[in-house]
PDB file of N, CA and C in Angstrom:
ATOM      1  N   UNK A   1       0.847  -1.186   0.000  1.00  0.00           N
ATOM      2  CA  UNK A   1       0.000   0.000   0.000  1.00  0.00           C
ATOM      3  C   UNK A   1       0.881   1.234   0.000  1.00  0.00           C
ATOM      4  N   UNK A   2       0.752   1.833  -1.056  1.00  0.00           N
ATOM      5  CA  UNK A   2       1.479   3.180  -1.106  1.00  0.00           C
ATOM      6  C   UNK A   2       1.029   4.231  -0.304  1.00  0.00           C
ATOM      7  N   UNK A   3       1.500   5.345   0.176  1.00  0.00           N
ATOM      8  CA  UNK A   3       1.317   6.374   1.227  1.00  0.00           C
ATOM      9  C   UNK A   3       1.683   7.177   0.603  1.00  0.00           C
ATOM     10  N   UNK A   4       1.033   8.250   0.200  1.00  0.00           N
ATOM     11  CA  UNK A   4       1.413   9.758  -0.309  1.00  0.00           C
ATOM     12  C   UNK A   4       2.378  10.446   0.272  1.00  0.00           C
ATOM     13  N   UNK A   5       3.275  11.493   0.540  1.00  0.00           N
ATOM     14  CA  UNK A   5       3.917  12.083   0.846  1.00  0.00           C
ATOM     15  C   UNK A   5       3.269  13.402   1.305  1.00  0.00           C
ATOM     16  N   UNK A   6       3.352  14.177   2.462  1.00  0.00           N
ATOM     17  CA  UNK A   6       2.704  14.836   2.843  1.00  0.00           C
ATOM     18  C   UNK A   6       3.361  16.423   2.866  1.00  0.00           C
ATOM     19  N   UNK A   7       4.519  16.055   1.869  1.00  0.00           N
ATOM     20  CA  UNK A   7       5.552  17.186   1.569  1.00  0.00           C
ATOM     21  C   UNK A   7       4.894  18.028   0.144  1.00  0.00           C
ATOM     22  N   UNK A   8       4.515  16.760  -0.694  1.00  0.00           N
ATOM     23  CA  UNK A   8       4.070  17.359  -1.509  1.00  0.00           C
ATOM     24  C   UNK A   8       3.115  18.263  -2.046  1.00  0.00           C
ATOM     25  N   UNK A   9       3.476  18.999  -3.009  1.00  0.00           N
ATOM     26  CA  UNK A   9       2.620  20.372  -3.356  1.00  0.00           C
ATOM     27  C   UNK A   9       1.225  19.568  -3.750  1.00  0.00           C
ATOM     28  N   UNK A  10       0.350  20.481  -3.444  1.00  0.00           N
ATOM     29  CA  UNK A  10      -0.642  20.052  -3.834  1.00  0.00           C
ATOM     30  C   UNK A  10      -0.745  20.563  -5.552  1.00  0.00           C
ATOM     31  N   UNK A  11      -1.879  19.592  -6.221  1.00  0.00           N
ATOM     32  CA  UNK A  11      -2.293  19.686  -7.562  1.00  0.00           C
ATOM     33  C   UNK A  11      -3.141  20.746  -7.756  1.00  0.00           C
ATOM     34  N   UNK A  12      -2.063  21.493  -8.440  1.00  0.00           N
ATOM     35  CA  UNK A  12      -3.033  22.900  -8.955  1.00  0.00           C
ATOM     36  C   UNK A  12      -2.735  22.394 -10.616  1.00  0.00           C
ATOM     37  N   UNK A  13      -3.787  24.093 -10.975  1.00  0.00           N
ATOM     38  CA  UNK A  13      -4.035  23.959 -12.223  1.00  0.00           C
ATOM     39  C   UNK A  13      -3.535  25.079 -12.854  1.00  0.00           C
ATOM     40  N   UNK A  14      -3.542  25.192 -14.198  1.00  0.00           N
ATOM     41  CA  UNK A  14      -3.048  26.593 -14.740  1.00  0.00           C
ATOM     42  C   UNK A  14      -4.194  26.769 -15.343  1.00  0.00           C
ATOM     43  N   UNK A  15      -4.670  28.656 -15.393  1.00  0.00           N
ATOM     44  CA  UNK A  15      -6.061  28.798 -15.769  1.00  0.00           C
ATOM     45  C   UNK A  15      -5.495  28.890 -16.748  1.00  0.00           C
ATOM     46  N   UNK A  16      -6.654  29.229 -17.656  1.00  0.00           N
ATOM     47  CA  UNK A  16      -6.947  29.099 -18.933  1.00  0.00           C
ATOM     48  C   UNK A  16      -6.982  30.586 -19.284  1.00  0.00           C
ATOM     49  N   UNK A  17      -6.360  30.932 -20.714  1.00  0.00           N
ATOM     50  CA  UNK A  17      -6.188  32.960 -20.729  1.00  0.00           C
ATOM     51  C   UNK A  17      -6.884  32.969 -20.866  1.00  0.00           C
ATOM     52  N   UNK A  18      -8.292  32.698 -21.472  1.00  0.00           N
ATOM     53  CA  UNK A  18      -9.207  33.443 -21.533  1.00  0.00           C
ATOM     54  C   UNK A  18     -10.193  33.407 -20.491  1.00  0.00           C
ATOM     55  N   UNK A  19     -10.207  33.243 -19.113  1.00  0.00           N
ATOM     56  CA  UNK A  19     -10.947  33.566 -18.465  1.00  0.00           C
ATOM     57  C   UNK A  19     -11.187  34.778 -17.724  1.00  0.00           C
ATOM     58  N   UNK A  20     -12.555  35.657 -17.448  1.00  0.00           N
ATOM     59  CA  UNK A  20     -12.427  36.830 -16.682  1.00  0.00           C
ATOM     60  C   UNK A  20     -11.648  36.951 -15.531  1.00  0.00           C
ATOM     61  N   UNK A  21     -11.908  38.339 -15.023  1.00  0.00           N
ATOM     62  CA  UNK A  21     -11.431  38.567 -13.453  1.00  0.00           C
ATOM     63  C   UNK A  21     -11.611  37.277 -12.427  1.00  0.00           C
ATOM     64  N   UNK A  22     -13.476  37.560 -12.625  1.00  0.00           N
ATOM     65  CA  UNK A  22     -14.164  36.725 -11.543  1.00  0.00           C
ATOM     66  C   UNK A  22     -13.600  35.350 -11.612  1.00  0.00           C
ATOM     67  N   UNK A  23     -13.349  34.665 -12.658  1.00  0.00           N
ATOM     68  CA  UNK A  23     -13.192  33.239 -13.304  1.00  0.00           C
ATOM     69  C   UNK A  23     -11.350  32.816 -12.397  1.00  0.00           C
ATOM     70  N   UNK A  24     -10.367  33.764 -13.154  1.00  0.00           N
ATOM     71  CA  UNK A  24      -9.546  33.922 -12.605  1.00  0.00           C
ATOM     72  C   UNK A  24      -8.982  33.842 -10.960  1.00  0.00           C
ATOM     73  N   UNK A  25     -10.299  34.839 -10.107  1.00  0.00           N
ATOM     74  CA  UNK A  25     -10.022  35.193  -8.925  1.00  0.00           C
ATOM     75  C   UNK A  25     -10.770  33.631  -8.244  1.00  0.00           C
ATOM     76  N   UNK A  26     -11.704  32.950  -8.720  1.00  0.00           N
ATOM     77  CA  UNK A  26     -12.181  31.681  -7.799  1.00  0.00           C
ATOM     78  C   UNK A  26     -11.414  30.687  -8.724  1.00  0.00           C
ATOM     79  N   UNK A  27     -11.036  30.559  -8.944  1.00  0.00           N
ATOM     80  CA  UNK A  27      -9.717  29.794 -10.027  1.00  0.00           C
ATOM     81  C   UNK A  27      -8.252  30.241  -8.586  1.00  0.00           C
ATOM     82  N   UNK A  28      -7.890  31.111  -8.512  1.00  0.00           N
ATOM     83  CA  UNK A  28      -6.835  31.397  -7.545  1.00  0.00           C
ATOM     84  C   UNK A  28      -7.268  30.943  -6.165  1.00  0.00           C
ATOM     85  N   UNK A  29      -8.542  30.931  -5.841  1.00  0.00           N
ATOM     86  CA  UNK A  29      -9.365  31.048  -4.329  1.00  0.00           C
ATOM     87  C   UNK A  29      -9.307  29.362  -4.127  1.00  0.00           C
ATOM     88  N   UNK A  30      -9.666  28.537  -5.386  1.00  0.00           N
ATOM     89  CA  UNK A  30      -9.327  27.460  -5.027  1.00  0.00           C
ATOM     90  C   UNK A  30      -8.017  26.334  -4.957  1.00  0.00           C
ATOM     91  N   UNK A  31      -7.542  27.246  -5.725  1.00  0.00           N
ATOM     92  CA  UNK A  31      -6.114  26.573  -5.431  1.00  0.00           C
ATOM     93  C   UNK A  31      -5.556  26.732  -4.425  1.00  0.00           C
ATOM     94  N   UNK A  32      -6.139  28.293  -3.247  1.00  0.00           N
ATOM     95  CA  UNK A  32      -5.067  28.498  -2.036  1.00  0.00           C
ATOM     96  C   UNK A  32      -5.634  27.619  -1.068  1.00  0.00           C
ATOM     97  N   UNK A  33      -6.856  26.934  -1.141  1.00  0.00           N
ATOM     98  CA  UNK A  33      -7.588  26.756  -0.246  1.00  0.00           C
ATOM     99  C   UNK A  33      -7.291  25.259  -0.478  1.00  0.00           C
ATOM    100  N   UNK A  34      -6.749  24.709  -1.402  1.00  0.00           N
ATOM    101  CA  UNK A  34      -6.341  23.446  -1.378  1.00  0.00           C
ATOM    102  C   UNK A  34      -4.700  23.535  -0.691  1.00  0.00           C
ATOM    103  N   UNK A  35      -4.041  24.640  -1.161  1.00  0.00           N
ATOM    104  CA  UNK A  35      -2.838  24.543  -0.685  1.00  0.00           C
ATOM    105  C   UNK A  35      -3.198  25.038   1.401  1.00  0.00           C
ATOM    106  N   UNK A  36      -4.104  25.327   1.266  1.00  0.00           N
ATOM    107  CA  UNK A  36      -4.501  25.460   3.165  1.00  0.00           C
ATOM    108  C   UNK A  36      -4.472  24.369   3.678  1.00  0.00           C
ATOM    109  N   UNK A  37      -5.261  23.777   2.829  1.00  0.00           N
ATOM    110  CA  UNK A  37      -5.563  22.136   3.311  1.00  0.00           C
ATOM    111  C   UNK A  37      -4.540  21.402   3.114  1.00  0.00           C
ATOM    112  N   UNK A  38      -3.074  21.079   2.547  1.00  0.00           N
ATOM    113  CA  UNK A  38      -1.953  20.641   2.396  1.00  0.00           C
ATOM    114  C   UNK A  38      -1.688  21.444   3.990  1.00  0.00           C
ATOM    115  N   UNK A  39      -1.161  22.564   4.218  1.00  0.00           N
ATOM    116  CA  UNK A  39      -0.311  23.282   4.955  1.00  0.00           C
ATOM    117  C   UNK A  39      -1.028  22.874   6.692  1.00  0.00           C
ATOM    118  N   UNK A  40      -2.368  22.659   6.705  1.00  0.00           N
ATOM    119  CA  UNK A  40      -2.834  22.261   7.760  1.00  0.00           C
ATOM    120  C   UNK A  40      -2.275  20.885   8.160  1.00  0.00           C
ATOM    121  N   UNK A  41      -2.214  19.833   7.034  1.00  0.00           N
ATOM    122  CA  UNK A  41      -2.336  18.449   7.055  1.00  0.00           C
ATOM    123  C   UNK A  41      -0.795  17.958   7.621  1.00  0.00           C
ATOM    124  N   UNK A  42       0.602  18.993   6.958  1.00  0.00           N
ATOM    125  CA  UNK A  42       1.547  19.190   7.758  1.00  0.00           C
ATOM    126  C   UNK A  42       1.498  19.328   8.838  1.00  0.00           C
ATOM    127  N   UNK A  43       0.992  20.400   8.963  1.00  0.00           N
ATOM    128  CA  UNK A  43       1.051  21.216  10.836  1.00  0.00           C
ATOM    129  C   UNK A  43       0.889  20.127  11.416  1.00  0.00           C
ATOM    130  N   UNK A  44      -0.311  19.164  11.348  1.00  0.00           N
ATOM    131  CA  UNK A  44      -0.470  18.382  12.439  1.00  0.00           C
ATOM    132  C   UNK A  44       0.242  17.061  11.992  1.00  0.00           C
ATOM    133  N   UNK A  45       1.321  17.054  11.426  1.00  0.00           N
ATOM    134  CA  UNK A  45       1.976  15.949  11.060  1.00  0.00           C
ATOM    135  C   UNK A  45       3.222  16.480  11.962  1.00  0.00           C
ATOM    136  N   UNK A  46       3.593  17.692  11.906  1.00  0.00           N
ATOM    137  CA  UNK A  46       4.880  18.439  12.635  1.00  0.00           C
ATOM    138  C   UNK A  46       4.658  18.559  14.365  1.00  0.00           C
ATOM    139  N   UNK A  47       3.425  19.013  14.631  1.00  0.00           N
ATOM    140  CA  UNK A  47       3.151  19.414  15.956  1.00  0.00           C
ATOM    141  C   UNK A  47       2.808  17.779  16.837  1.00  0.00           C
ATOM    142  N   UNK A  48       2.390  16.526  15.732  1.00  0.00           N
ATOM    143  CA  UNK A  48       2.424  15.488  16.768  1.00  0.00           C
ATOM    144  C   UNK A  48       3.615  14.929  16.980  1.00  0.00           C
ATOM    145  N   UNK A  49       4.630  15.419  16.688  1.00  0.00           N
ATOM    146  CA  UNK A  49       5.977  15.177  17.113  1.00  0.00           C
ATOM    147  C   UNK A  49       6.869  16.181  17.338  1.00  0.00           C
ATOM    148  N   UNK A  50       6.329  16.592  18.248  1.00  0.00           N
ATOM    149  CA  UNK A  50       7.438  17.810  18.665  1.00  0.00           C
ATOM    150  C   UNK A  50       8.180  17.203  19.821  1.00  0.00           C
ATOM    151  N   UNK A  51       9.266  17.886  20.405  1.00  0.00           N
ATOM    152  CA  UNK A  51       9.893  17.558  21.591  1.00  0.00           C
ATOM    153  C   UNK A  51       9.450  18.018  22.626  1.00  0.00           C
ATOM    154  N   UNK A  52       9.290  17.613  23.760  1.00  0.00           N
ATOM    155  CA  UNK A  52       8.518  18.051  24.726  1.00  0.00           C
ATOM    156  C   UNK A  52       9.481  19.138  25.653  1.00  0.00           C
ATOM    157  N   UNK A  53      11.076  18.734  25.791  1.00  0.00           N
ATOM    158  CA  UNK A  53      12.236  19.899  26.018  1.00  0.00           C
ATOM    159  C   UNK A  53      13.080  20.759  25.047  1.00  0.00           C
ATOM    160  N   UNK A  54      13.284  21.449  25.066  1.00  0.00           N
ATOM    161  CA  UNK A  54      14.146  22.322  23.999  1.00  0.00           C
ATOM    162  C   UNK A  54      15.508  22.899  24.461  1.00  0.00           C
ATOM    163  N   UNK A  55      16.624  22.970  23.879  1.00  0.00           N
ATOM    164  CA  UNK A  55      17.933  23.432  24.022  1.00  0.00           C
ATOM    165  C   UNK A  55      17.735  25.012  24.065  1.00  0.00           C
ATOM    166  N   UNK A  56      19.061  25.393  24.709  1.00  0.00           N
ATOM    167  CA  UNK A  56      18.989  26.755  24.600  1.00  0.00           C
ATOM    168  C   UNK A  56      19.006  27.610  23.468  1.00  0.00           C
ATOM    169  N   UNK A  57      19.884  26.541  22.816  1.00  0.00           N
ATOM    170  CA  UNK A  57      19.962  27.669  21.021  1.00  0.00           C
ATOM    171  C   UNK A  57      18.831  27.510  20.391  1.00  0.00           C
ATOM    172  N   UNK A  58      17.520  26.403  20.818  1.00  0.00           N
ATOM    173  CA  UNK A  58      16.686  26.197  20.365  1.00  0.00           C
ATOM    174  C   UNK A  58      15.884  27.353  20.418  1.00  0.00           C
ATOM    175  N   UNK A  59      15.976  27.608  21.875  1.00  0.00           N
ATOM    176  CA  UNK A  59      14.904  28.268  22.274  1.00  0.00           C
ATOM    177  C   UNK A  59      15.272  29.599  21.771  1.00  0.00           C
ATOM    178  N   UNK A  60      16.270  29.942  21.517  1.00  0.00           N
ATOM    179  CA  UNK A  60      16.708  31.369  21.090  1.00  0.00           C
ATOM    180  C   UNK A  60      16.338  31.481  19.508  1.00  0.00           C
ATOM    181  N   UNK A  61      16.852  30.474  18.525  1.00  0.00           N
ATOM    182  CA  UNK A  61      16.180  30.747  16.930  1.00  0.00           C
ATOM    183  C   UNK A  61      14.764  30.924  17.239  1.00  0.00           C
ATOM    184  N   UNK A  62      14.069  30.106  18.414  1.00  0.00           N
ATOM    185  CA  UNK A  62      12.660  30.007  17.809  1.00  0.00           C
ATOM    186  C   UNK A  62      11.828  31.801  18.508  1.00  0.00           C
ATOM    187  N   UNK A  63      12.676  32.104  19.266  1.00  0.00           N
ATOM    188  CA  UNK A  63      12.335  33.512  19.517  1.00  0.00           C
ATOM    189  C   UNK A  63      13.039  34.629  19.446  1.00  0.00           C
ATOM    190  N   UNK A  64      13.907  34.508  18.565  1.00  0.00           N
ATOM    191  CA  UNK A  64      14.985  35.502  17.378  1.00  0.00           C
ATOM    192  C   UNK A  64      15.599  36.276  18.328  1.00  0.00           C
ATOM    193  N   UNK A  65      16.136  35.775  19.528  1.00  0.00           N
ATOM    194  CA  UNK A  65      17.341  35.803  20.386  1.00  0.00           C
ATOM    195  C   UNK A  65      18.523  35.291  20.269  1.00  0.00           C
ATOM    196  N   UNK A  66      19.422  36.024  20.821  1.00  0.00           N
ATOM    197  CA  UNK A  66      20.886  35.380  21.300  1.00  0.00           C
ATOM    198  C   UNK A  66      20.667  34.108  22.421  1.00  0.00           C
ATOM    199  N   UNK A  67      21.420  32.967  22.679  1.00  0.00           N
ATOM    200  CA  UNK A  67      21.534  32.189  23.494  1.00  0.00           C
ATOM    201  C   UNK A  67      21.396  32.658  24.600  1.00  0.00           C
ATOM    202  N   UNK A  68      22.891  33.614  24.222  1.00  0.00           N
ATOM    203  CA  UNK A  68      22.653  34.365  25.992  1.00  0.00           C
ATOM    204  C   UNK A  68      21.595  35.428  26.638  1.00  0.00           C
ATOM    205  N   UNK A  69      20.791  35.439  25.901  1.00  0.00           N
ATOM    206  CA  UNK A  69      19.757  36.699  26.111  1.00  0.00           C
ATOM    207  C   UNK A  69      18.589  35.231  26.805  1.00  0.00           C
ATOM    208  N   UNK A  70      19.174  34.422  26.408  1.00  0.00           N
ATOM    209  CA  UNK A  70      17.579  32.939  26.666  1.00  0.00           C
ATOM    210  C   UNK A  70      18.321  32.793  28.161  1.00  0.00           C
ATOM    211  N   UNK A  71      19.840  32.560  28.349  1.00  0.00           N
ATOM    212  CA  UNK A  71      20.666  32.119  29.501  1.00  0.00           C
ATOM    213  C   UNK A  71      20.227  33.030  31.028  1.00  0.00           C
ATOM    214  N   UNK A  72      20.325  34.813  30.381  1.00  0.00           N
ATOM    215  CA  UNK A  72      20.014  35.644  30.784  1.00  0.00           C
ATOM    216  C   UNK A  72      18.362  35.712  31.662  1.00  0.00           C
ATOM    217  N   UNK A  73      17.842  35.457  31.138  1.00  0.00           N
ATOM    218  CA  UNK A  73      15.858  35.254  31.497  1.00  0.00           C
ATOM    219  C   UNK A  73      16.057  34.134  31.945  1.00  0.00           C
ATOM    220  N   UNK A  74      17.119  32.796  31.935  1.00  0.00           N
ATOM    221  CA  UNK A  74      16.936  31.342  33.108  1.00  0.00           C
ATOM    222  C   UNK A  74      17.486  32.409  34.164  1.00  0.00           C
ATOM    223  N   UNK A  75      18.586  33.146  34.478  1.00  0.00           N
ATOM    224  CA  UNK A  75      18.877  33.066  35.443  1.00  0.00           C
ATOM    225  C   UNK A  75      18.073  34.328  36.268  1.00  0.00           C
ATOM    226  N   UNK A  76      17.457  35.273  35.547  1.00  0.00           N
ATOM    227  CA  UNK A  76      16.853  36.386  35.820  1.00  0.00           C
ATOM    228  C   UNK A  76      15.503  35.652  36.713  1.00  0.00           C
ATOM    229  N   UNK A  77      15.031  34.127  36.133  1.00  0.00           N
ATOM    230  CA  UNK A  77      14.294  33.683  36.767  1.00  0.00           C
ATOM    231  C   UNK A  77      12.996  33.881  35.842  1.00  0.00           C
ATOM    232  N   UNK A  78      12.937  34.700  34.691  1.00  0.00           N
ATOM    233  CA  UNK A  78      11.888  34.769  33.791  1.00  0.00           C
ATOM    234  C   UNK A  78      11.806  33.448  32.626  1.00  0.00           C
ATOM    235  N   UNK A  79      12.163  32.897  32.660  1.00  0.00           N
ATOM    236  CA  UNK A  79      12.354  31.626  31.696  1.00  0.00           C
ATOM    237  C   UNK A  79      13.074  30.215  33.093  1.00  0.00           C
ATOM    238  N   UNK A  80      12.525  29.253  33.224  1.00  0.00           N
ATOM    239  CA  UNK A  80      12.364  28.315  34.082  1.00  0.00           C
ATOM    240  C   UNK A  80      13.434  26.948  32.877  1.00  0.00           C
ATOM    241  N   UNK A  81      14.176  26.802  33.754  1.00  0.00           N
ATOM    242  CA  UNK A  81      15.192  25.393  32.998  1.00  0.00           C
ATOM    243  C   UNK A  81      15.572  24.514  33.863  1.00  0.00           C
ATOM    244  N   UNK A  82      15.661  23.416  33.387  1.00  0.00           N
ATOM    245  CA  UNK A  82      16.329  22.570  34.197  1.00  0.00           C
ATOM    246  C   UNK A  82      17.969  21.517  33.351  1.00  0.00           C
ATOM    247  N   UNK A  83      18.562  21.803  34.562  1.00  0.00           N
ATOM    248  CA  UNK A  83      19.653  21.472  34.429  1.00  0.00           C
ATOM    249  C   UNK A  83      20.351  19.947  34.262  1.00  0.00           C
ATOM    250  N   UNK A  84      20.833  19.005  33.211  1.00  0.00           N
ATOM    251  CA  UNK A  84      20.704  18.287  33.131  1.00  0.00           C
ATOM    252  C   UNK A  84      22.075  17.744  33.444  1.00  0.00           C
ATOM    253  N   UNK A  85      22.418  16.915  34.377  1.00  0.00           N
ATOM    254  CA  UNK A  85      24.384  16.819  34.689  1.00  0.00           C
ATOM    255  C   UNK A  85      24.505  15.314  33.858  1.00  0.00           C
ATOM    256  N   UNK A  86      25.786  15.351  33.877  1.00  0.00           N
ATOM    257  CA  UNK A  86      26.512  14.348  33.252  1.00  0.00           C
ATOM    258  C   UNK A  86      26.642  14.459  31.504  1.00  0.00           C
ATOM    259  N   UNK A  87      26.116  16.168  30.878  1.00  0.00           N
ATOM    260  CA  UNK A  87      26.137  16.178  29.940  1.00  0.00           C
ATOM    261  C   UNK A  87      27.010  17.524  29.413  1.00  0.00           C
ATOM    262  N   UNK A  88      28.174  17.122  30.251  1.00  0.00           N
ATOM    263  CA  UNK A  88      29.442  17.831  29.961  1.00  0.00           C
ATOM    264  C   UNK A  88      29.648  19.032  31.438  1.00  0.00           C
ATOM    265  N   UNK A  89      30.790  19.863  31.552  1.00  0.00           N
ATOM    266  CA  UNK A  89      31.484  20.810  32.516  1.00  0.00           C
ATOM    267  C   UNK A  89      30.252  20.855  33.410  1.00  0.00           C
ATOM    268  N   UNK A  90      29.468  21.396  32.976  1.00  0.00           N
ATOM    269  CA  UNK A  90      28.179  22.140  33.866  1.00  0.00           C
ATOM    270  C   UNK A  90      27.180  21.739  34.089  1.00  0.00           C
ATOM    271  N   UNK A  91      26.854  20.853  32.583  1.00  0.00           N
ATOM    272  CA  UNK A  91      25.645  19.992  32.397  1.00  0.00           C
ATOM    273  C   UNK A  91      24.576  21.385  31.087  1.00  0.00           C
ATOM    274  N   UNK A  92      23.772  20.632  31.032  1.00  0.00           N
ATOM    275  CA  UNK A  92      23.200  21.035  29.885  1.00  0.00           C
ATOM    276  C   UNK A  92      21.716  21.801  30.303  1.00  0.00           C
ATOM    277  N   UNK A  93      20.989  23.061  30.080  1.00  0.00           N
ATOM    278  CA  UNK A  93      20.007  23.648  30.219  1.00  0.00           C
ATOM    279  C   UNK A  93      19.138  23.287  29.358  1.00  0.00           C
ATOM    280  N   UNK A  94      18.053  22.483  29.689  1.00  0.00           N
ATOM    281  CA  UNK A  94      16.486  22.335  28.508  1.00  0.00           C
ATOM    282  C   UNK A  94      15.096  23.174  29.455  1.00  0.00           C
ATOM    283  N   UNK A  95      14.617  23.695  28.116  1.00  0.00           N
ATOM    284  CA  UNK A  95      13.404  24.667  28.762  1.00  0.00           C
ATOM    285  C   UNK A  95      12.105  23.444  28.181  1.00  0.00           C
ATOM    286  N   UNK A  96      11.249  23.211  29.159  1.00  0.00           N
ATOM    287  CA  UNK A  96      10.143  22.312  28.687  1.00  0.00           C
ATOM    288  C   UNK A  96       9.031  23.486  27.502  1.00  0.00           C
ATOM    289  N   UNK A  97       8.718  22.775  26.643  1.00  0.00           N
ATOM    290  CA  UNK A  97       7.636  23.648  25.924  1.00  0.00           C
ATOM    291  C   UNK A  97       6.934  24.576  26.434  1.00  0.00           C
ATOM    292  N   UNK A  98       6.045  23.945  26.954  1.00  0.00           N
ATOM    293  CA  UNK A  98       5.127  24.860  27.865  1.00  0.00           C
ATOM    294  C   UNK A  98       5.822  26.166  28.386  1.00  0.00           C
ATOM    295  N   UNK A  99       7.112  26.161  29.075  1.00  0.00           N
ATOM    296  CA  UNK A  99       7.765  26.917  29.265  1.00  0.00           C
ATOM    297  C   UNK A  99       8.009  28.240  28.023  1.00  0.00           C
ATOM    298  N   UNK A 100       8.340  27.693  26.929  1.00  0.00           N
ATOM    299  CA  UNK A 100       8.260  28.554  25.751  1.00  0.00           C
ATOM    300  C   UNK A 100       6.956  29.301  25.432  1.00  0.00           C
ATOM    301  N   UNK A 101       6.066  28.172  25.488  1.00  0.00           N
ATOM    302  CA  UNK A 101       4.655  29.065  24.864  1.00  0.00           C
ATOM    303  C   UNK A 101       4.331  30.273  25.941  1.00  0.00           C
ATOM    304  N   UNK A 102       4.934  30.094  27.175  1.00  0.00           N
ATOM    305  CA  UNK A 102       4.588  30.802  28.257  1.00  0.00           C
ATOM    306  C   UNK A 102       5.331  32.560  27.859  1.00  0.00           C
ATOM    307  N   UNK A 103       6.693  32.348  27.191  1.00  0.00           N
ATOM    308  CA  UNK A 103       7.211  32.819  27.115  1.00  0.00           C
ATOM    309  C   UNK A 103       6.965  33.870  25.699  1.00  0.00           C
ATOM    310  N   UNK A 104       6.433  33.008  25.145  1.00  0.00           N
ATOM    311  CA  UNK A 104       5.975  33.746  24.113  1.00  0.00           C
ATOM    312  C   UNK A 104       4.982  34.565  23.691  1.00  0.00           C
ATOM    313  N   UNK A 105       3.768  33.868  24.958  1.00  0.00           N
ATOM    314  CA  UNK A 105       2.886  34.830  25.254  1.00  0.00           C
ATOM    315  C   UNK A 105       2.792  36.230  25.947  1.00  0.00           C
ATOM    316  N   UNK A 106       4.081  35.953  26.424  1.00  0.00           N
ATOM    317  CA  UNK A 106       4.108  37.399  27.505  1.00  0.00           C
ATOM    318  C   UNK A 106       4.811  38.367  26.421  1.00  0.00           C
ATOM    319  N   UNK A 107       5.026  38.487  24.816  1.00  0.00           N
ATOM    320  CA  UNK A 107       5.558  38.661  23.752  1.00  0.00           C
ATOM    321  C   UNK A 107       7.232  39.195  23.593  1.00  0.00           C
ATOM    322  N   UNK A 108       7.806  37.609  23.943  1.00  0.00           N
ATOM    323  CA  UNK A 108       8.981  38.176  23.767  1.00  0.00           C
ATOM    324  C   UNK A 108       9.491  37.204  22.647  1.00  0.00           C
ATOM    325  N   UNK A 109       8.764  36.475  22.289  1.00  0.00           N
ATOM    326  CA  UNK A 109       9.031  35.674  20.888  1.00  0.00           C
ATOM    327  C   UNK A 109       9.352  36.593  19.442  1.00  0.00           C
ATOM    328  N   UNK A 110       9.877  36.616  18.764  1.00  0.00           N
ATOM    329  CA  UNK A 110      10.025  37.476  17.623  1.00  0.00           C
ATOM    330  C   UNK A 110       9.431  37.037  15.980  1.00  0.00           C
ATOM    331  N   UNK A 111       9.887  35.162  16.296  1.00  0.00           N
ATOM    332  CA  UNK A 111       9.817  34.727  14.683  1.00  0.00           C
ATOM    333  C   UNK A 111       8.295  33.498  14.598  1.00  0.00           C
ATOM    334  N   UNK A 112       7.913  34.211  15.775  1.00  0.00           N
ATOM    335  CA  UNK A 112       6.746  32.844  15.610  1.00  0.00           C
ATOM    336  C   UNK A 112       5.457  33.570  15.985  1.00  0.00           C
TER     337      UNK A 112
END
């Protein structure tokens, strides 16, 4: 049983020149609305596998910070981490999700 790929573009069409505005504009309306329905069908292909902890550089691309500006808010006490030992000098800082969305709501997220 074959399985589609859920990467792929969805099947559009190329209009036809001679159609009007109107013809044109629900001609465009349905192609985005198929490509919605692709882009949704991802999302929840991406979001049921997310990680439930995140790294610090993680957490910094995903809210268009410096590391140390994320390091800065663990220790300021505004961003909550836990410290993980045996994973080198100091051990390693992961912020749980929840922690992020928290963080992002109070709007200090930039790219999301």
């Amino acid at each position: 049983m074959s399985r589609s790929s859920p990467f792929r573009s969805p099947a559009t069409t190329a209009a036809p020149s001679n159609l009007t505005i109107e013809q044109l504009f629900a001609h465009f309306q349905t192609n985005m609305t198929k490509l919605a329905t692709r882009l949704d069908e991802i999302h929840e292909l991406v979001t049921g596998h997310s990680k439930e902890h995140l790294t610090v550089a993680e957490v910094a691309e995903m809210t268009g910070r410096s590391a140390y500006t994320v390091r800065r808010w663990i220790s300021d006490g505004r961003l909550k981490a836990s410290r993980i030992v045996d994973t080198g000098e100091r051990g390693r800082l992961l912020i749980h999700r929840e922690e992020l969305h928290r963080l992002i709501g109070a709007g200090r997220g930039a790219n999301l």
